[in-house]
C-alpha atoms as a PDB file:
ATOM      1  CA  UNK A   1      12.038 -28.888 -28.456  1.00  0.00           C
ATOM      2  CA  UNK A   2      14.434 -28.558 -25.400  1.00  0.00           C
ATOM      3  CA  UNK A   3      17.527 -30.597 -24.560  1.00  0.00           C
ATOM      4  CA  UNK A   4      15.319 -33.111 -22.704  1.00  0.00           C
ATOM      5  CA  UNK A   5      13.399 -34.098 -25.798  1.00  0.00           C
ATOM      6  CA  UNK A   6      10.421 -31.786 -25.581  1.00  0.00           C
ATOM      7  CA  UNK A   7       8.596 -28.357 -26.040  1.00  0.00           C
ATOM      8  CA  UNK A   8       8.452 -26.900 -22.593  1.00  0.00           C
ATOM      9  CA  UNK A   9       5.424 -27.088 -20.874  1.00  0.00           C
ATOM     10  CA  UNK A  10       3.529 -24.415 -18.847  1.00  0.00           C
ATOM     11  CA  UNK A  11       5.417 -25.586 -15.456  1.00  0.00           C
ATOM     12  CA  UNK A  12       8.395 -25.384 -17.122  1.00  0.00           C
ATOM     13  CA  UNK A  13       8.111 -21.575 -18.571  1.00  0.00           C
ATOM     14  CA  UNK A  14       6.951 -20.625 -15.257  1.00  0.00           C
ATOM     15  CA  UNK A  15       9.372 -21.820 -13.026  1.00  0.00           C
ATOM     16  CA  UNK A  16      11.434 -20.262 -15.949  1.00  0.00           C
ATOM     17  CA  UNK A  17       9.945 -16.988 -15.511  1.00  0.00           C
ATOM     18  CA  UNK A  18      10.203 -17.125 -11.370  1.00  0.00           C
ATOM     19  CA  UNK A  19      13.783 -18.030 -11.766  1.00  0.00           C
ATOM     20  CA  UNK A  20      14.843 -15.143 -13.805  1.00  0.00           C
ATOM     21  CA  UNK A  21      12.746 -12.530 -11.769  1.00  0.00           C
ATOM     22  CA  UNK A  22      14.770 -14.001  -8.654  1.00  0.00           C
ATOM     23  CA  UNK A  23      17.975 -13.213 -10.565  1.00  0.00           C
ATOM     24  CA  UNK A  24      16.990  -9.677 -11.415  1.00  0.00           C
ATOM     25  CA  UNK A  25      16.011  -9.288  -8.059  1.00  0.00           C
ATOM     26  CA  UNK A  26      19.153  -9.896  -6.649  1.00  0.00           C
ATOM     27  CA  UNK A  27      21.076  -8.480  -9.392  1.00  0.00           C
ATOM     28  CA  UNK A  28      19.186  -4.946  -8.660  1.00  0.00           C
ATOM     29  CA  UNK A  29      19.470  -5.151  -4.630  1.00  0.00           C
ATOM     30  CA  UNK A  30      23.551  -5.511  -5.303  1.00  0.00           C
ATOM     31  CA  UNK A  31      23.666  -2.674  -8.202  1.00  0.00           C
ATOM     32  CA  UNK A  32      20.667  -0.861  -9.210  1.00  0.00           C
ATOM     33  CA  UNK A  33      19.185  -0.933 -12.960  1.00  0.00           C
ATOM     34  CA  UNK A  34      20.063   2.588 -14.331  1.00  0.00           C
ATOM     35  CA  UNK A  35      17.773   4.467 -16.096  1.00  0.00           C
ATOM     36  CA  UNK A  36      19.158   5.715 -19.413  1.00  0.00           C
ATOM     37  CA  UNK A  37      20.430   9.381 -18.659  1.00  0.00           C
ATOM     38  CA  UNK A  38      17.443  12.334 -18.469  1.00  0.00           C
ATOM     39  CA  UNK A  39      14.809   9.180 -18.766  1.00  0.00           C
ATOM     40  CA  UNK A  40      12.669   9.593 -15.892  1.00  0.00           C
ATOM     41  CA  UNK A  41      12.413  13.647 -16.048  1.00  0.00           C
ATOM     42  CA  UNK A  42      11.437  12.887 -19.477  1.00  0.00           C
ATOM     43  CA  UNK A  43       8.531  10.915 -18.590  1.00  0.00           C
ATOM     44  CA  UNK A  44       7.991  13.037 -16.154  1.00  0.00           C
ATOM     45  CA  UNK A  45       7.835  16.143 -18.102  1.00  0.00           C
ATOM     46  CA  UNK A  46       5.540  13.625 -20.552  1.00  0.00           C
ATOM     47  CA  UNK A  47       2.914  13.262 -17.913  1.00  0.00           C
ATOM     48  CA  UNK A  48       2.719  16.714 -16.990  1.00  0.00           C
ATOM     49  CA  UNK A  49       2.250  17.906 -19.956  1.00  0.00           C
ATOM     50  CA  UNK A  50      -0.764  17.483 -22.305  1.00  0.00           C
ATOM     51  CA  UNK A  51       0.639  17.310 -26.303  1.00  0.00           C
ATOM     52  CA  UNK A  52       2.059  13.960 -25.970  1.00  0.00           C
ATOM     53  CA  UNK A  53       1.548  10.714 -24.450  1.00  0.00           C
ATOM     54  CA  UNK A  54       3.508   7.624 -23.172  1.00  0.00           C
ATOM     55  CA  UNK A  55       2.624   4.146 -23.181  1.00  0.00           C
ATOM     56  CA  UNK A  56       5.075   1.485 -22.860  1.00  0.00           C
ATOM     57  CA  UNK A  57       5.643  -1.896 -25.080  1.00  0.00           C
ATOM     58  CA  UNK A  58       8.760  -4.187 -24.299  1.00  0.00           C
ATOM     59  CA  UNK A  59       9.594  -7.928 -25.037  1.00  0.00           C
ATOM     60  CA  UNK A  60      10.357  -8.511 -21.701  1.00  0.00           C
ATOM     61  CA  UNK A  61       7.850  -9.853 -19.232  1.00  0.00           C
ATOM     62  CA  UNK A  62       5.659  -7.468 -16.999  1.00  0.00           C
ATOM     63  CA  UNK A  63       7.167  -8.909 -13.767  1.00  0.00           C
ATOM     64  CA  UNK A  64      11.020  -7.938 -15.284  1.00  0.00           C
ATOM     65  CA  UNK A  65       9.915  -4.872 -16.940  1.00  0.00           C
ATOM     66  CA  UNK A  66       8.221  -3.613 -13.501  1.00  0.00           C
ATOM     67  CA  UNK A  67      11.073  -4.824 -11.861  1.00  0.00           C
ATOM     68  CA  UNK A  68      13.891  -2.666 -13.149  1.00  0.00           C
ATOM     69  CA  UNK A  69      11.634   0.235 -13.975  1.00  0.00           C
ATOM     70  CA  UNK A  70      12.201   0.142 -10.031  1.00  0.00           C
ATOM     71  CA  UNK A  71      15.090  -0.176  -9.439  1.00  0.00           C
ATOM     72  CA  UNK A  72      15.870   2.611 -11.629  1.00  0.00           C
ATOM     73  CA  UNK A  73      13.515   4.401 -10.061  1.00  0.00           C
ATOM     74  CA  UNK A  74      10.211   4.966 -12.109  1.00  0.00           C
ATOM     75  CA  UNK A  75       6.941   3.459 -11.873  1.00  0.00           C
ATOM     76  CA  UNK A  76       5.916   0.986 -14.758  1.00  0.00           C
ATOM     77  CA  UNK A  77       2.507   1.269 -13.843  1.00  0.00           C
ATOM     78  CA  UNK A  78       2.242   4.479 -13.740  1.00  0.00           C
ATOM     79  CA  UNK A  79       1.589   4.237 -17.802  1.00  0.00           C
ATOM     80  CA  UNK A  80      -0.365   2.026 -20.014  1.00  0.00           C
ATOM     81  CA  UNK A  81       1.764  -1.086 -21.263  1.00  0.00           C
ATOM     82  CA  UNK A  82       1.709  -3.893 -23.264  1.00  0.00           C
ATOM     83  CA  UNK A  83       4.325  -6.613 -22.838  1.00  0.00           C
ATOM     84  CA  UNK A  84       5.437 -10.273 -23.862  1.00  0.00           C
ATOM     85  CA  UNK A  85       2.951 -11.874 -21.511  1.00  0.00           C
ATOM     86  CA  UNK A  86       0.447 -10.089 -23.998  1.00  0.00           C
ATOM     87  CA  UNK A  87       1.478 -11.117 -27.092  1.00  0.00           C
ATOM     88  CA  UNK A  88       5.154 -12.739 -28.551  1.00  0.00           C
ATOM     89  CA  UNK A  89       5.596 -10.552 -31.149  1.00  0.00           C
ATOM     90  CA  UNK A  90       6.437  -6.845 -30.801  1.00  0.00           C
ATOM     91  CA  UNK A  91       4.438  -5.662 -33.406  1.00  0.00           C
ATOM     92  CA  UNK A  92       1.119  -6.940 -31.365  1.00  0.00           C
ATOM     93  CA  UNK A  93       3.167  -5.583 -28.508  1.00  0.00           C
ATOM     94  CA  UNK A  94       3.136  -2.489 -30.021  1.00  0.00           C
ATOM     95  CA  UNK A  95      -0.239  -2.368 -31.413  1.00  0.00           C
ATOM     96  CA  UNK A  96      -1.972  -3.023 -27.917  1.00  0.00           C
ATOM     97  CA  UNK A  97       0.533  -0.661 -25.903  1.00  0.00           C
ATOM     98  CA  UNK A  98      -1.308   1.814 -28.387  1.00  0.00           C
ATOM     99  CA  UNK A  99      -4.645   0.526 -27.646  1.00  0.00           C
ATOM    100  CA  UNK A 100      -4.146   0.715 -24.297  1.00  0.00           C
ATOM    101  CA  UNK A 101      -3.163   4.347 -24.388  1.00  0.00           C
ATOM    102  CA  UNK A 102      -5.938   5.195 -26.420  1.00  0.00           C
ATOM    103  CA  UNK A 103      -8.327   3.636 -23.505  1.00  0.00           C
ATOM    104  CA  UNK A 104      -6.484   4.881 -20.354  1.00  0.00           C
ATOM    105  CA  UNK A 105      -6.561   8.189 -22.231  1.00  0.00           C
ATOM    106  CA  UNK A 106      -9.872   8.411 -23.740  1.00  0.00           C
ATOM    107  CA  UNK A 107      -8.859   9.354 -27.132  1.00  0.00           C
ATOM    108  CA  UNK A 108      -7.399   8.390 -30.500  1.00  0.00           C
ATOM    109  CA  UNK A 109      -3.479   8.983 -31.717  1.00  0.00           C
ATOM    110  CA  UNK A 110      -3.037   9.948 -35.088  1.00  0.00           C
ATOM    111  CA  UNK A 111       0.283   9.382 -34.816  1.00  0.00           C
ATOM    112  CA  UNK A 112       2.389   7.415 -33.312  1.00  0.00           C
ATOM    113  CA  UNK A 113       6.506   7.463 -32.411  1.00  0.00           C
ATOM    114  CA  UNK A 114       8.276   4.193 -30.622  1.00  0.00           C
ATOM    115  CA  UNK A 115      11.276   5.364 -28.720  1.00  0.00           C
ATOM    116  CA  UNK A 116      13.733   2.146 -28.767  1.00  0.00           C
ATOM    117  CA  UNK A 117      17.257   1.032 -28.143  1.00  0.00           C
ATOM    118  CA  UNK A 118      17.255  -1.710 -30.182  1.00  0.00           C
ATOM    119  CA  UNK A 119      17.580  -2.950 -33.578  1.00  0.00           C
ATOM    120  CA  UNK A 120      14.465  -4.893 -33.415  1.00  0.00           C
ATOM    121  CA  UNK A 121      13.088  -1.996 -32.078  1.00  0.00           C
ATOM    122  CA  UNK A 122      13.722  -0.469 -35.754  1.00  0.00           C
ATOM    123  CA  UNK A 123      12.542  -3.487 -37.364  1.00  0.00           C
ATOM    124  CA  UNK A 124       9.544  -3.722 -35.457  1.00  0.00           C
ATOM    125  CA  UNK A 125       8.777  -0.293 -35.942  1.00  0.00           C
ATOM    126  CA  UNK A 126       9.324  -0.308 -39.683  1.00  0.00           C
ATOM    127  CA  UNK A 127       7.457  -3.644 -39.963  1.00  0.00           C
ATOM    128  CA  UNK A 128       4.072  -1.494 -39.023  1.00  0.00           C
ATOM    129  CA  UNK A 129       4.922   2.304 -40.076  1.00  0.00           C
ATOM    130  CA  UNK A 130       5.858   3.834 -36.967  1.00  0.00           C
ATOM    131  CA  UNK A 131       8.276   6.167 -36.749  1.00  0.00           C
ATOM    132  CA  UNK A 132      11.489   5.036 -34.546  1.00  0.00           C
ATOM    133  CA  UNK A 133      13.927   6.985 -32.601  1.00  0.00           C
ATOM    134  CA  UNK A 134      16.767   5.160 -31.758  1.00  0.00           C
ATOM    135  CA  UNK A 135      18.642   5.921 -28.301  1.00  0.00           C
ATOM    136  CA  UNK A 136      22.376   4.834 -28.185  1.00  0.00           C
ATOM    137  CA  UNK A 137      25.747   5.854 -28.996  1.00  0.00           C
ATOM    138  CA  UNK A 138      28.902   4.554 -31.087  1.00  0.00           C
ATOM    139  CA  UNK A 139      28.258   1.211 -32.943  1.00  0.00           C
ATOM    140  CA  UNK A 140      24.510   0.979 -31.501  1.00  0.00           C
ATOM    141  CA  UNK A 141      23.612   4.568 -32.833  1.00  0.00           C
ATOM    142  CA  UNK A 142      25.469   3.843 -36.417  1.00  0.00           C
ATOM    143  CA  UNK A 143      22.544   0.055 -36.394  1.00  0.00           C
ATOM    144  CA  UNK A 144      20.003   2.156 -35.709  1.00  0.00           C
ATOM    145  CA  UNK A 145      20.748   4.497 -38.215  1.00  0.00           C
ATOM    146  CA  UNK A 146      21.283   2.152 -40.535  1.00  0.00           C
ATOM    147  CA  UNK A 147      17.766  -0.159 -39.664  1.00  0.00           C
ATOM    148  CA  UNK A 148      16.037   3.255 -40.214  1.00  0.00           C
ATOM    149  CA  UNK A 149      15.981   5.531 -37.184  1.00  0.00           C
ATOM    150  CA  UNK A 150      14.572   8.929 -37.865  1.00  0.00           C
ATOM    151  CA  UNK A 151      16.545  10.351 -34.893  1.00  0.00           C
ATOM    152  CA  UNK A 152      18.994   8.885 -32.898  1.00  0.00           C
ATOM    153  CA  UNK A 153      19.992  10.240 -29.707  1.00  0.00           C
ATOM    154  CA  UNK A 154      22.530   8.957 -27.366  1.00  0.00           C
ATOM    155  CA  UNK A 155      20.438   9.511 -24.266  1.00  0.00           C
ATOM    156  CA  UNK A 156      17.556  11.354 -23.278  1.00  0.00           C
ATOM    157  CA  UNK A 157      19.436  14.359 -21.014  1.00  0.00           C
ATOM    158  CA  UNK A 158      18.012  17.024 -23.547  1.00  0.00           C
ATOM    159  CA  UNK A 159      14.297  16.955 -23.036  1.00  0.00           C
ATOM    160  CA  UNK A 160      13.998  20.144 -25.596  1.00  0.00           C
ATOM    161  CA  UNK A 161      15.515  18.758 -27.994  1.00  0.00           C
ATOM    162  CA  UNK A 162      14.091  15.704 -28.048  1.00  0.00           C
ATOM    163  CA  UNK A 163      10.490  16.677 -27.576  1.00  0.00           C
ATOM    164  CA  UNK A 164      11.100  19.237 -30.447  1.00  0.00           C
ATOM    165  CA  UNK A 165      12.314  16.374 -32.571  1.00  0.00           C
ATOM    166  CA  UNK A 166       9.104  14.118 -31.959  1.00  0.00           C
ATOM    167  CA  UNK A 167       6.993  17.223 -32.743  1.00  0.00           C
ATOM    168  CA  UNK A 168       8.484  17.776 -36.100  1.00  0.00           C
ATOM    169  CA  UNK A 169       8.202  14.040 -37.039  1.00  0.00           C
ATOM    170  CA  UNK A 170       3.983  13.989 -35.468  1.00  0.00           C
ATOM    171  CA  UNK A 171       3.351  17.194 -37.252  1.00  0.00           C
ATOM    172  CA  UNK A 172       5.366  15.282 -40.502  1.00  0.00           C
ATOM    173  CA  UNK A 173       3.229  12.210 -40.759  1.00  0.00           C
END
């Protein structure tokens, strides 16, 4: 229940929801959402090539995930996504990004890796077997570490690298 006595209803969560997009709206036309560093030639490079594929899963609704994928200059729909207006917890999230994938791409994964900056992420991740690497630096990178990143990296400017790393841990599981 709320402060005014009661769960929220469906009115409520959307107004909510329209609210909050207006807010990151304006936020982004004053200073732009920034991609973390090398992120969009990554996914780039991704798409281009044919060894690995992306789909997307975030806790955030489609409307604010689509949002500041803009503003930072990518296209969310360019890939296949699940969000939180799919399911509320991220290991669903996760599960149907997958599924999604596997449709939009016509075949199976035998393995999967979840690329996250978050300690849920981690938790998530570990929660359903899937191999996490963490992006972040300082404190952040020492959490991930420590909720069981297999790599951490403190941005994605070093496609080689980073590719390499998620080949070693596919070819590992």
């Amino acid at each position: 229940t709320s402060r005014v006595g009661r769960s929220p209803t469906e009115q409520d969560v959307s107004r909510f929801r329209q609210h909050f997009i207006q807010l990151l709206a304006a936020a982004s036309s004053q200073s732009p959402f920034a991609p973390v560093a090398g992120a969009n030639k990554l996914l780039s490079r991704l798409a281009q090539g044919g060894s690995h594929r992306v789909s997307l899963a975030t806790g955030g609704w489609r409307d604010s995930a689509r949002l500041k994928m803009a503003s930072a200059g990518m296209c969310f729909d360019d890939h296949p996504t699940a969000t939180a207006d799919d399911a509320l917890d991220r290991e669903s999230i996760m599960a149907l990004s997958k599924q999604r994938a596997a449709e939009r791409y016509g075949e199976s994964f035998a393995c999967s890796v979840y690329v996250g900056d978050e300690v849920w992420d981690a938790r998530a991740c570990r929660s359903v077997g899937v191999p996490f690497i963490g992006i972040g630096a300082g404190s952040r990178a020492t959490r991930l570490s420590a909720e069981g990143a297999v790599r951490v990296f403190p941005d994605l400017s070093d496609a080689d690298i980073f590719l390499r790393s998620v080949y070693e841990i596919t070819n590992a599981a």
